[in-house]
Protein backbone atom coordinates (compact mmCIF):
# COMPACT_ATOMS: atom_id res chain seq x y z
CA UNK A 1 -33.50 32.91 -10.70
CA UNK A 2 -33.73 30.78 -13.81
CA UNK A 3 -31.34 28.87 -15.25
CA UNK A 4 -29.29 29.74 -18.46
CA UNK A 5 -30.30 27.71 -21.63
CA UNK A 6 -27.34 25.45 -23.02
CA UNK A 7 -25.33 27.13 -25.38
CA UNK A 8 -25.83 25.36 -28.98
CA UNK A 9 -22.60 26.08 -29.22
CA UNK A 10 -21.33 23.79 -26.41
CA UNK A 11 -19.34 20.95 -28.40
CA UNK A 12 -20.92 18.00 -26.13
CA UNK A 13 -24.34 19.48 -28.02
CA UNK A 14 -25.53 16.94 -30.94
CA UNK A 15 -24.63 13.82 -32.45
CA UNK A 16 -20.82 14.20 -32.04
CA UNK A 17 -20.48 12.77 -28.80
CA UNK A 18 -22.52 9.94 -29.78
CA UNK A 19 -20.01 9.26 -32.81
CA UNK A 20 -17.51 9.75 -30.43
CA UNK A 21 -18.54 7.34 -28.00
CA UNK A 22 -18.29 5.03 -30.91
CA UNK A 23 -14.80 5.51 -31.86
CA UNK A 24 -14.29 4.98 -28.79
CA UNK A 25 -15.28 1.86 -28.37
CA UNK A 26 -14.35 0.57 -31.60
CA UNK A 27 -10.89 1.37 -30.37
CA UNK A 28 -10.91 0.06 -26.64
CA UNK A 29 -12.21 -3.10 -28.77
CA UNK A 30 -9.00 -3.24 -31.10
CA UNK A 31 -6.48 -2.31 -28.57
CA UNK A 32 -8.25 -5.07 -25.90
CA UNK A 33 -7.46 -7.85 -28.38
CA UNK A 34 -3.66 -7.69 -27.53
CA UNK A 35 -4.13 -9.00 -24.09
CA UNK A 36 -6.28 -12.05 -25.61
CA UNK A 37 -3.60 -12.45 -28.14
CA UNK A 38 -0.88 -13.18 -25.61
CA UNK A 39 -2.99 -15.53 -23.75
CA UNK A 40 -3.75 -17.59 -27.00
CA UNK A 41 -0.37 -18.33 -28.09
CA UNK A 42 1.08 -19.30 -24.49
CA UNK A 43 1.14 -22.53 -25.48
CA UNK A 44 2.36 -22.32 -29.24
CA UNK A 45 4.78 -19.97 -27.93
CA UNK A 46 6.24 -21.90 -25.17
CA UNK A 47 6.70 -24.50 -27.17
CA UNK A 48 8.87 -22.73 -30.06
CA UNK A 49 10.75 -21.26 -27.39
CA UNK A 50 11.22 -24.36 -25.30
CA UNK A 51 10.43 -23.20 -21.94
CA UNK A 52 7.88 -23.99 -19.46
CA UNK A 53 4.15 -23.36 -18.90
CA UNK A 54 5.30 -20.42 -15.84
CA UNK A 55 7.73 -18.75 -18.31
CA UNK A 56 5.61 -19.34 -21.30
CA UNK A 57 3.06 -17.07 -18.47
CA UNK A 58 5.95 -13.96 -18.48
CA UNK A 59 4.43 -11.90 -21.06
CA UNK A 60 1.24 -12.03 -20.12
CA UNK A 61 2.82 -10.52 -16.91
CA UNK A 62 5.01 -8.05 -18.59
CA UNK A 63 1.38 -6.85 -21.07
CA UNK A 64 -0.35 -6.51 -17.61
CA UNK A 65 2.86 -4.45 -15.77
CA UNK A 66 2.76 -2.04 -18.69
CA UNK A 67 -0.54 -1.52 -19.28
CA UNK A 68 -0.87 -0.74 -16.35
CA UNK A 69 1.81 1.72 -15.47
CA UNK A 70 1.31 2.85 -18.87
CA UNK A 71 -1.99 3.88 -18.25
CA UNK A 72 -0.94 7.05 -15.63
CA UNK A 73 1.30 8.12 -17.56
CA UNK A 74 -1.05 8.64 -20.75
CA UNK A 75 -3.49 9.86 -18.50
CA UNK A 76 -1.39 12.76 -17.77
CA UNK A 77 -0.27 13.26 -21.36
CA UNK A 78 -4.65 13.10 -22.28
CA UNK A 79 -4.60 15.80 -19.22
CA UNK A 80 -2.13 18.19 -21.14
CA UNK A 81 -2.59 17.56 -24.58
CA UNK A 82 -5.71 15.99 -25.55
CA UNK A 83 -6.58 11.94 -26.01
CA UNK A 84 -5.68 12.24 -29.52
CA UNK A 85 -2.33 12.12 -28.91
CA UNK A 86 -2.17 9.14 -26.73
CA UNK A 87 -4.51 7.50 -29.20
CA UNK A 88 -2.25 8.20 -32.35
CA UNK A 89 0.53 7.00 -30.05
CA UNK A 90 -0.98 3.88 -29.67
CA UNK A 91 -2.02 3.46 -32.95
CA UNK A 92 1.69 2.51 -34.17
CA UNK A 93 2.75 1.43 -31.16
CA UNK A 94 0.03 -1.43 -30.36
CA UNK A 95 0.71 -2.77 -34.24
CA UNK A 96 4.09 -2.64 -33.43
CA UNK A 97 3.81 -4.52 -30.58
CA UNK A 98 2.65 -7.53 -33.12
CA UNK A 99 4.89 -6.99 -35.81
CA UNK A 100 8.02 -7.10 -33.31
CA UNK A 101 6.30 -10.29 -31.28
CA UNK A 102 6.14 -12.20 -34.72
CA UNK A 103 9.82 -11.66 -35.50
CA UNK A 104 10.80 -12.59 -31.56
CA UNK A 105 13.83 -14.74 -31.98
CA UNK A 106 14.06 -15.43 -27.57
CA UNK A 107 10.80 -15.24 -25.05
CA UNK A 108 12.51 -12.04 -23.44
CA UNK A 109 12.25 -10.40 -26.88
CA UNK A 110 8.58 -11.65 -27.25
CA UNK A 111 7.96 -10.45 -23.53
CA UNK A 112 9.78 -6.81 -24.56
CA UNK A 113 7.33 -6.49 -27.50
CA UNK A 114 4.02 -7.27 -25.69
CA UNK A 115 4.89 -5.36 -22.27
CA UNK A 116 6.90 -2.33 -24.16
CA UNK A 117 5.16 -1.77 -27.51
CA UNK A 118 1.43 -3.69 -26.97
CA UNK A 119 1.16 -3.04 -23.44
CA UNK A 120 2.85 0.21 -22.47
CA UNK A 121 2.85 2.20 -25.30
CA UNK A 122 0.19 0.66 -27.28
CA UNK A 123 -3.39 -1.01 -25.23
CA UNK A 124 -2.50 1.17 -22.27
CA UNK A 125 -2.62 4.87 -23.78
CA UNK A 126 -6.38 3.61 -25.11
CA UNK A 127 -7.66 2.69 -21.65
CA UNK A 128 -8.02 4.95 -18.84
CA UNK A 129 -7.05 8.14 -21.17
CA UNK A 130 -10.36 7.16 -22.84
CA UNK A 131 -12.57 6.73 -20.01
CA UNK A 132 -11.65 9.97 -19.14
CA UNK A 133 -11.88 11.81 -22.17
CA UNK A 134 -15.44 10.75 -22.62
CA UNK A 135 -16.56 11.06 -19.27
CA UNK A 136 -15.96 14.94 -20.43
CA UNK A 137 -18.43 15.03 -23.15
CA UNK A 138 -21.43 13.36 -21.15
CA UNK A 139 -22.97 14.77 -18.15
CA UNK A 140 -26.09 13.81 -17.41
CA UNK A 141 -25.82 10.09 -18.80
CA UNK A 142 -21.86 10.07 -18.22
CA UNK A 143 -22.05 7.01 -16.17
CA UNK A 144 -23.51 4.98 -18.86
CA UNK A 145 -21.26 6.54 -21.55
CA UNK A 146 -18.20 5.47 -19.52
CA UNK A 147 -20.00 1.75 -18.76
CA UNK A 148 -20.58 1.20 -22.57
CA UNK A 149 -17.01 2.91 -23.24
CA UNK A 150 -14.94 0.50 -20.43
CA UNK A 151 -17.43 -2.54 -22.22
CA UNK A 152 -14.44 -2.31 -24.89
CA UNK A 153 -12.13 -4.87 -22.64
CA UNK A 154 -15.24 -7.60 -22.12
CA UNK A 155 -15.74 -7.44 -26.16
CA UNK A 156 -12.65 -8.05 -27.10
CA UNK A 157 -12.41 -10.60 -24.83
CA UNK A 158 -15.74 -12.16 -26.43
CA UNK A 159 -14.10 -11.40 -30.35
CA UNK A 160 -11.02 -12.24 -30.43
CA UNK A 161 -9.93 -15.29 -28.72
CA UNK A 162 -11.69 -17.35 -30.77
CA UNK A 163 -10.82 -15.04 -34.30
CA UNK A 164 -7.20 -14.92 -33.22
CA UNK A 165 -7.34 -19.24 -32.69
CA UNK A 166 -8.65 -19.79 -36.26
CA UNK A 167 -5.70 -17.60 -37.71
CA UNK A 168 -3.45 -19.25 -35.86
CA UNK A 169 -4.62 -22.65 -36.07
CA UNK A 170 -4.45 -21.95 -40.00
CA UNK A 171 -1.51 -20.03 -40.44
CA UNK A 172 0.23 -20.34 -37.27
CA UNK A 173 1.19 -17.68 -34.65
CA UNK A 174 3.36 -15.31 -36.23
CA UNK A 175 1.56 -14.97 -39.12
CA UNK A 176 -1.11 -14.19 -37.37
CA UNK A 177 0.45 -11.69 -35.52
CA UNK A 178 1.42 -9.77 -38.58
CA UNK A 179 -2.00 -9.99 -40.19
CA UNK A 180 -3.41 -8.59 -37.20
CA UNK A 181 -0.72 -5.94 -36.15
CA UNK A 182 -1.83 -4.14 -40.10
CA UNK A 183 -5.27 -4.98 -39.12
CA UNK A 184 -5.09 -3.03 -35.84
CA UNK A 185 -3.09 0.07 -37.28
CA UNK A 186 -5.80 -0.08 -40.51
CA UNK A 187 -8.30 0.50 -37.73
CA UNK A 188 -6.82 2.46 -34.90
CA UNK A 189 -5.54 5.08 -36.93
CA UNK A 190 -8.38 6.85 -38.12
CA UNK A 191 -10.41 6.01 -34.76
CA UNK A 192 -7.92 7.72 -32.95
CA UNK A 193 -7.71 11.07 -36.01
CA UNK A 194 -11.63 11.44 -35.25
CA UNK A 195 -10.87 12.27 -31.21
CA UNK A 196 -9.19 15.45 -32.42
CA UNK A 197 -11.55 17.73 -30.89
CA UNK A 198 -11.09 19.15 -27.11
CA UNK A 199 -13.92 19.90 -24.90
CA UNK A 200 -13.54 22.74 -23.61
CA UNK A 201 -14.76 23.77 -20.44
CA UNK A 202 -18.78 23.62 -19.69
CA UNK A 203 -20.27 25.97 -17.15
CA UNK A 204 -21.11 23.23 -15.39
CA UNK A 205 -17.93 21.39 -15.22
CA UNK A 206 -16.20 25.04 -14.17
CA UNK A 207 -18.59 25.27 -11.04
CA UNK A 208 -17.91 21.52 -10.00
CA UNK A 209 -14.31 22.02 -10.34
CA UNK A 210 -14.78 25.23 -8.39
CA UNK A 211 -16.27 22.96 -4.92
CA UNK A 212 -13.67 20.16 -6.39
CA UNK A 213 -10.09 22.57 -6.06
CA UNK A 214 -9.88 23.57 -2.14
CA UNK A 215 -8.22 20.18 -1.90
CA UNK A 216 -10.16 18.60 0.61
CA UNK A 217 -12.72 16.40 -1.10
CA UNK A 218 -15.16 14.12 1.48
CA UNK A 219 -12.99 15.63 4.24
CA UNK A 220 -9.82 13.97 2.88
CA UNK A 221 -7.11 15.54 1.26
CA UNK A 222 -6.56 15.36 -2.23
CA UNK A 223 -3.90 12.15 -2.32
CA UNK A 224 -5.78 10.88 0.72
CA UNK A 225 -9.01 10.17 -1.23
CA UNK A 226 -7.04 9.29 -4.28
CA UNK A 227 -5.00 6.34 -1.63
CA UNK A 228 -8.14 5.25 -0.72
CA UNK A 229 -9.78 4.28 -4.18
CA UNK A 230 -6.77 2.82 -4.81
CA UNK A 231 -6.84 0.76 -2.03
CA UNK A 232 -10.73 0.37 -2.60
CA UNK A 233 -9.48 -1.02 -6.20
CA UNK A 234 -6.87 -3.85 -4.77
CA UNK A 235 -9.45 -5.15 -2.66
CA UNK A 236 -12.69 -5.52 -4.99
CA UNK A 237 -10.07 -6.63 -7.73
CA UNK A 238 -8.30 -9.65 -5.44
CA UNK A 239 -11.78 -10.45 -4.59
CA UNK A 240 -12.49 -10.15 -8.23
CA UNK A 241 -9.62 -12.30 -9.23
CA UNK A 242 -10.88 -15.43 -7.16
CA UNK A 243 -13.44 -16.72 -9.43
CA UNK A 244 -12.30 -15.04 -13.28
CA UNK A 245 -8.81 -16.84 -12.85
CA UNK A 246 -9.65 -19.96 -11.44
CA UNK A 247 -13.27 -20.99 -12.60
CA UNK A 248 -11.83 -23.27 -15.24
CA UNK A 249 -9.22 -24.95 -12.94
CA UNK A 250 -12.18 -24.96 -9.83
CA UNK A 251 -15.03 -26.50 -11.92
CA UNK A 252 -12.35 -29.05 -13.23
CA UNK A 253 -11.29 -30.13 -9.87
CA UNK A 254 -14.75 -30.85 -9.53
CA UNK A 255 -15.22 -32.98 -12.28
CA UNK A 256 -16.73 -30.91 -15.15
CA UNK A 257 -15.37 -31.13 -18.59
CA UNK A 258 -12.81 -28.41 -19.40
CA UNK A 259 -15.36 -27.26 -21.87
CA UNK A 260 -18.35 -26.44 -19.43
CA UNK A 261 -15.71 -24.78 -17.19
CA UNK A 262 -14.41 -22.60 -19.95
CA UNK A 263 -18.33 -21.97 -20.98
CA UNK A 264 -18.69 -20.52 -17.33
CA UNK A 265 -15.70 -18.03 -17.93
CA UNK A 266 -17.43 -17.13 -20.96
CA UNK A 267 -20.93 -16.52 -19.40
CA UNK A 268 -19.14 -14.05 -16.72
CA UNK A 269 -17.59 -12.10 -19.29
CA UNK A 270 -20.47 -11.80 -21.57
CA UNK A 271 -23.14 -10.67 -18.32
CA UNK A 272 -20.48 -8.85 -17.16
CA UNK A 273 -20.93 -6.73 -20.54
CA UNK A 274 -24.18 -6.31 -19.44
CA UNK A 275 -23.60 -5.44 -15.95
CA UNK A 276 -20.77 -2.42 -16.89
CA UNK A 277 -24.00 -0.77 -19.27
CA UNK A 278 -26.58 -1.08 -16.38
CA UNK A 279 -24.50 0.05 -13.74
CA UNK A 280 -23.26 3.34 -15.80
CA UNK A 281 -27.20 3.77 -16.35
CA UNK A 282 -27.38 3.29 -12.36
CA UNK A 283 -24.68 5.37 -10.97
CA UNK A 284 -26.39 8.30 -13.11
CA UNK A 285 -29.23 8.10 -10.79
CA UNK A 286 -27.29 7.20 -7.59
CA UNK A 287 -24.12 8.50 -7.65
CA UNK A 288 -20.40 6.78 -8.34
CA UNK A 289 -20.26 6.27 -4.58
CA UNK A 290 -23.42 3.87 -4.30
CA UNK A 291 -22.93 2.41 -7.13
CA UNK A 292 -19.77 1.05 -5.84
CA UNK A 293 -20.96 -0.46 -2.63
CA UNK A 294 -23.84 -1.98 -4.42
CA UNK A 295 -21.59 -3.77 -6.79
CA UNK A 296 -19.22 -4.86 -3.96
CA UNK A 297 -22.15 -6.00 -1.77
CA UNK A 298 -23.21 -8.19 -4.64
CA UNK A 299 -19.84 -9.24 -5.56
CA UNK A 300 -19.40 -10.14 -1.85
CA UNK A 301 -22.90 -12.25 -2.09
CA UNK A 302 -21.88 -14.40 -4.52
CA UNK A 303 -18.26 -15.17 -3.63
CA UNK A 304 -20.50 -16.31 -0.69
CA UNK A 305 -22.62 -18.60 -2.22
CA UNK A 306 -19.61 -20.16 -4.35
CA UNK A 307 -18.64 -22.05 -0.97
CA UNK A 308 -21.84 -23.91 -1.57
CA UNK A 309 -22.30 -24.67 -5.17
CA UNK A 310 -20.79 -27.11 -6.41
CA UNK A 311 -23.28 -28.60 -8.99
CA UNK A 312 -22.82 -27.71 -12.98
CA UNK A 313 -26.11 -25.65 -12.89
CA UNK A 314 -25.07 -24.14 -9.58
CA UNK A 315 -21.86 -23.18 -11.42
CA UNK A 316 -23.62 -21.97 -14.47
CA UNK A 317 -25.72 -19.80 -12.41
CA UNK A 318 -23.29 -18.39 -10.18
CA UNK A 319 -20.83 -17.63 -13.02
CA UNK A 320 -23.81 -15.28 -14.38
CA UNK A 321 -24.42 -14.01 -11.23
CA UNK A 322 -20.96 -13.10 -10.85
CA UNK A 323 -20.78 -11.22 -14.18
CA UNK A 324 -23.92 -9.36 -13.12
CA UNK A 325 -22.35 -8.19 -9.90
CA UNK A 326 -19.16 -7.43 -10.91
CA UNK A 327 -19.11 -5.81 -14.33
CA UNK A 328 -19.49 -2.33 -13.02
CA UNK A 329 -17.23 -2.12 -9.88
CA UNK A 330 -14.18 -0.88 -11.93
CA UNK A 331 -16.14 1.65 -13.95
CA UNK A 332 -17.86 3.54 -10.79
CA UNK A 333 -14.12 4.53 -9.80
CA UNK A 334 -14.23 7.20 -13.28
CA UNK A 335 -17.57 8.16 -11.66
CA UNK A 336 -16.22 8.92 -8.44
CA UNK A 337 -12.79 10.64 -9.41
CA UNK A 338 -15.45 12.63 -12.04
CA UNK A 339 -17.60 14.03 -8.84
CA UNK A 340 -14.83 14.66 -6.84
CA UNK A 341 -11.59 15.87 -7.69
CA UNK A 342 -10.74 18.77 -10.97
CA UNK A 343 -11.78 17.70 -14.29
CA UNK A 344 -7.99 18.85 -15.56
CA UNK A 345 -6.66 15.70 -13.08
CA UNK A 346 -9.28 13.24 -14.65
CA UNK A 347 -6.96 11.81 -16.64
CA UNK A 348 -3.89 10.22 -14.46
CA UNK A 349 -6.13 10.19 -11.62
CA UNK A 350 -8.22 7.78 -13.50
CA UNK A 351 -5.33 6.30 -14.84
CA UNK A 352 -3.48 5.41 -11.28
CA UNK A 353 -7.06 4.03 -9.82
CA UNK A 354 -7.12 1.54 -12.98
CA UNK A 355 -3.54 0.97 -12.26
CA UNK A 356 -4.21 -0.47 -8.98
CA UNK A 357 -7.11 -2.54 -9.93
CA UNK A 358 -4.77 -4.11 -12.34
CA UNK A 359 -2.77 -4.46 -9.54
CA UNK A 360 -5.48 -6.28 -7.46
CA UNK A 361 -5.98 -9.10 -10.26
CA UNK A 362 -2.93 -10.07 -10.18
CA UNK A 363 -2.42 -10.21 -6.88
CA UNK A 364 -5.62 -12.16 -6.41
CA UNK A 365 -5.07 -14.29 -9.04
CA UNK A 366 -1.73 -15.41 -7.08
CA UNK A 367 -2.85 -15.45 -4.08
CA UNK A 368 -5.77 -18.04 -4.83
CA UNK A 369 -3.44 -20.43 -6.18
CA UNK A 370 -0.99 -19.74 -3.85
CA UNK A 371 -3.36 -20.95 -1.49
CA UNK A 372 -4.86 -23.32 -3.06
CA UNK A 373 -1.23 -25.08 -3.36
CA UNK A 374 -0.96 -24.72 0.68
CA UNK A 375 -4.27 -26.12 0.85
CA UNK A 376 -5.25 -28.91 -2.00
CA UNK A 377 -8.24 -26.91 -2.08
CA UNK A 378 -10.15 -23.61 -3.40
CA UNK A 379 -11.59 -23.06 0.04
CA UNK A 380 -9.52 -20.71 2.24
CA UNK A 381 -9.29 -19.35 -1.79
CA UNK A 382 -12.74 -18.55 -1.94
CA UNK A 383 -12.78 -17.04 2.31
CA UNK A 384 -9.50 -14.94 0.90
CA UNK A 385 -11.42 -13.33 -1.87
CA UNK A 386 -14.24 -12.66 0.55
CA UNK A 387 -11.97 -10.75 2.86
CA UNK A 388 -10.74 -8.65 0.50
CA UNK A 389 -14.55 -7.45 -0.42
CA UNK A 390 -15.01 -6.52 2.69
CA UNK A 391 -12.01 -4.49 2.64
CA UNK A 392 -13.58 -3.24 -0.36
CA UNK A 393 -16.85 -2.44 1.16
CA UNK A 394 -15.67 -1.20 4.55
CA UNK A 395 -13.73 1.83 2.80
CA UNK A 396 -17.04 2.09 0.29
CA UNK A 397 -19.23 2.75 3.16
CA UNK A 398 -17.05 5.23 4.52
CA UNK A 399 -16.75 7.22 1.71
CA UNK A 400 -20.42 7.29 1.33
CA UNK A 401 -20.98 8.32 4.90
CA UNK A 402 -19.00 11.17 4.84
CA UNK A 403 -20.61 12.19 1.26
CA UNK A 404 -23.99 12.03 3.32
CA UNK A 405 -22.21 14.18 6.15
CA UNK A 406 -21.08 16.67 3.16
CA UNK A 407 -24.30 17.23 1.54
CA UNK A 408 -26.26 17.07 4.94
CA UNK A 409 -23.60 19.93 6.06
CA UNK A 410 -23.99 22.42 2.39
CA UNK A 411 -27.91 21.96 3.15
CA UNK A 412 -28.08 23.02 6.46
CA UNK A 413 -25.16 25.99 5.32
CA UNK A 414 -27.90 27.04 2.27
CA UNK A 415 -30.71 27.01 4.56
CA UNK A 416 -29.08 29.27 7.47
């Protein structure tokens, strides 16, 4: 039997998608630098407000609780009703966000404006709802469509911080605030108008979805896989946490200028750019599954050999090392959720995974200096982190065995 030719009429067909995937990342850019902002002006900001260094640290916290949270719950609205409409939602929400921060007259109004408006409403609904949407319109290279698409948050952490510093060095932080809450609505806007198309759905996608709906994918029930990615998400992401926190803080304690340190932040975001666009070329070949072990093994490798370097081109090497390792982790979890459960679900099921890798960072960053306050030293940090890969790994593996029991079982079913 030969297979049917693509329909030219299939949307995903041409050089929409590609322009798509650019809007797309133009706007996980612009919504990314609202995260940066907060963490530029905790200083300036704690200052004005007169409180200390921890509170000045709340909205950062409140961005992070409702971008995450925010990020099912736009998922399901993307499910029903198309990304556009979380997109345009975001589009006046994020800009908000700014305008309200720069009139903040207390820290708990400044906290209700990033969290509410920048983080809930705004940053959030242009996260996971977009990872899913375009994992719909690629199917043989979706993994590297969602790598360069999820490359958004390690760009604008690469753009902004040092745009949004000028501004504010210049003009101060309110000012800048307002300046860059039009900026982000001039942008946003007519990003998020170009997602109005829906994709409807491909043969291919139908007959996946057909395996995907019994409600027992890998042998698990439907919430019992979804539990375990979550799970799978806390661990890399505590692990994760260790090193992107606390590099500047560790290579200080060791005696490097705050300057090299912040370099070797800088050099894991910037390879871990590059590692989120190979691994979504990878997991196209191998499957979400391996591609997540493989970045957790890694991951694991180098938290590792962090115990024993301690010199500044140790340092420099590890922190690339790390950003090589693990820049796709968070991605392969779209992959997976993609190849295994309905493509209807993609969105909050996407959405609650991210959720609890948000969840993982900040629980990691705690713990490590919750440790390293019991201890005087980044040590039992560092064997902490590790644990938590292995977590990561263990439930990795035994997802991937029982894929390999799966397909082992439908080939041995077609052959009979």
């Amino acid at each position: 039997m030969t297979s049917q030719p693509v329909s030219t009429s299939d949307p995903r067909a041409g050089v929409y998608p590609i322009l798509r995937l650019v809007a797309a990342l133009l706007l996980m850019t612009t919504s990314g630098s609202a995260m940066f902002g907060v963490i530029v002006v905790l200083k300036p900001v704690g200052l004005e407000f007169g409180v200390s260094r921890g509170a000045a640290s709340l909205p950062y916290m409140a961005y992070m609780l409702g971008f995450g949270f925010g990020g099912v719950v736009f998922g399901r609205v993307a499910d029903r009703f198309g990304v556009m409409v979380p997109a345009l939602i975001a589009s006046f929400s994020l800009p908000g966000g700014f305008y309200a921060a720069a009139h903040a007259e207390t820290l708990w109004q400044f906290c209700a404006a990033m969290g509410l408006l920048a983080g809930f409403l705004g940053a959030s609904a242009t996260f996971a709802p977009i990872v899913s949407d375009i994992s719909h319109w690629f199917v043989r290279r979706r993994g590297l469509a969602v790598g360069i698409v999820i490359s958004g948050s390690y760009f604008a952490g690469a753009i902004w911080p040092p745009i949004l510093q000028h501004f504010i060095d210049a003009n101060g932080w309110r000012d800048t605030f307002l300046g860059f809450g039009f900026f982000a609505l001039c942008v946003m806007l007519p990003l998020s108008l170009f997602l109005y198309r829906k994709p409807p759905m491909a043969p291919e996608t139908a007959a996946r979805d057909k395996l995907a709906q019994p409600g027992r994918p890998l042998g698990f029930s439907a919430s019992g896989l979804q539990c375990l990615l979550c799970a799978a998400g806390i661990g890399c992401c505590v692990a994760m946490a260790m090193p992107q926190v606390h590099i500047v803080p560790y290579a200080t304690d060791l005696g490097f200028a705050p300057a090299r340190a912040a370099e070797m932040l800088s050099l894991m975001l910037g390879f871990g750019i590059v590692s989120r666009l190979t691994s979504g070329w990878i997991s196209d070949r191998i499957g979400g599954l391996n591609t997540l072990l493989l970045g957790s093994f890694l991951q694991g490798c180098v938290l590792v050999a962090f115990l024993t370097g301690e010199t500044l081109t140790a340092l420099y090497l590890l922190s690339v090392a790390f950003g090589l390792s693990q820049g796709g982790i968070v991605p392969s979890y779209a992959i997976i959720i993609r190849s295994y459960f309905p493509s209807r679900e993609a969105g909050w099921r996407i959405g609650t995974a991210f959720l609890f890798t948000i969840i993982g960072m900040a629980l990691g960053g705690w713990m490590a200096g919750a440790l390293y306050d019991l201890t005087g030293s980044y040590t039992v940090s560092f064997l902490n982190a590790i644990a938590f890969n292995v977590f990561n790994m263990a439930i990795a593996g035994k997802l991937l065995m029982r894929a390999k029991a799966q397909a082992r079982g439908l080939a041995a079913a077609r052959s009979s």
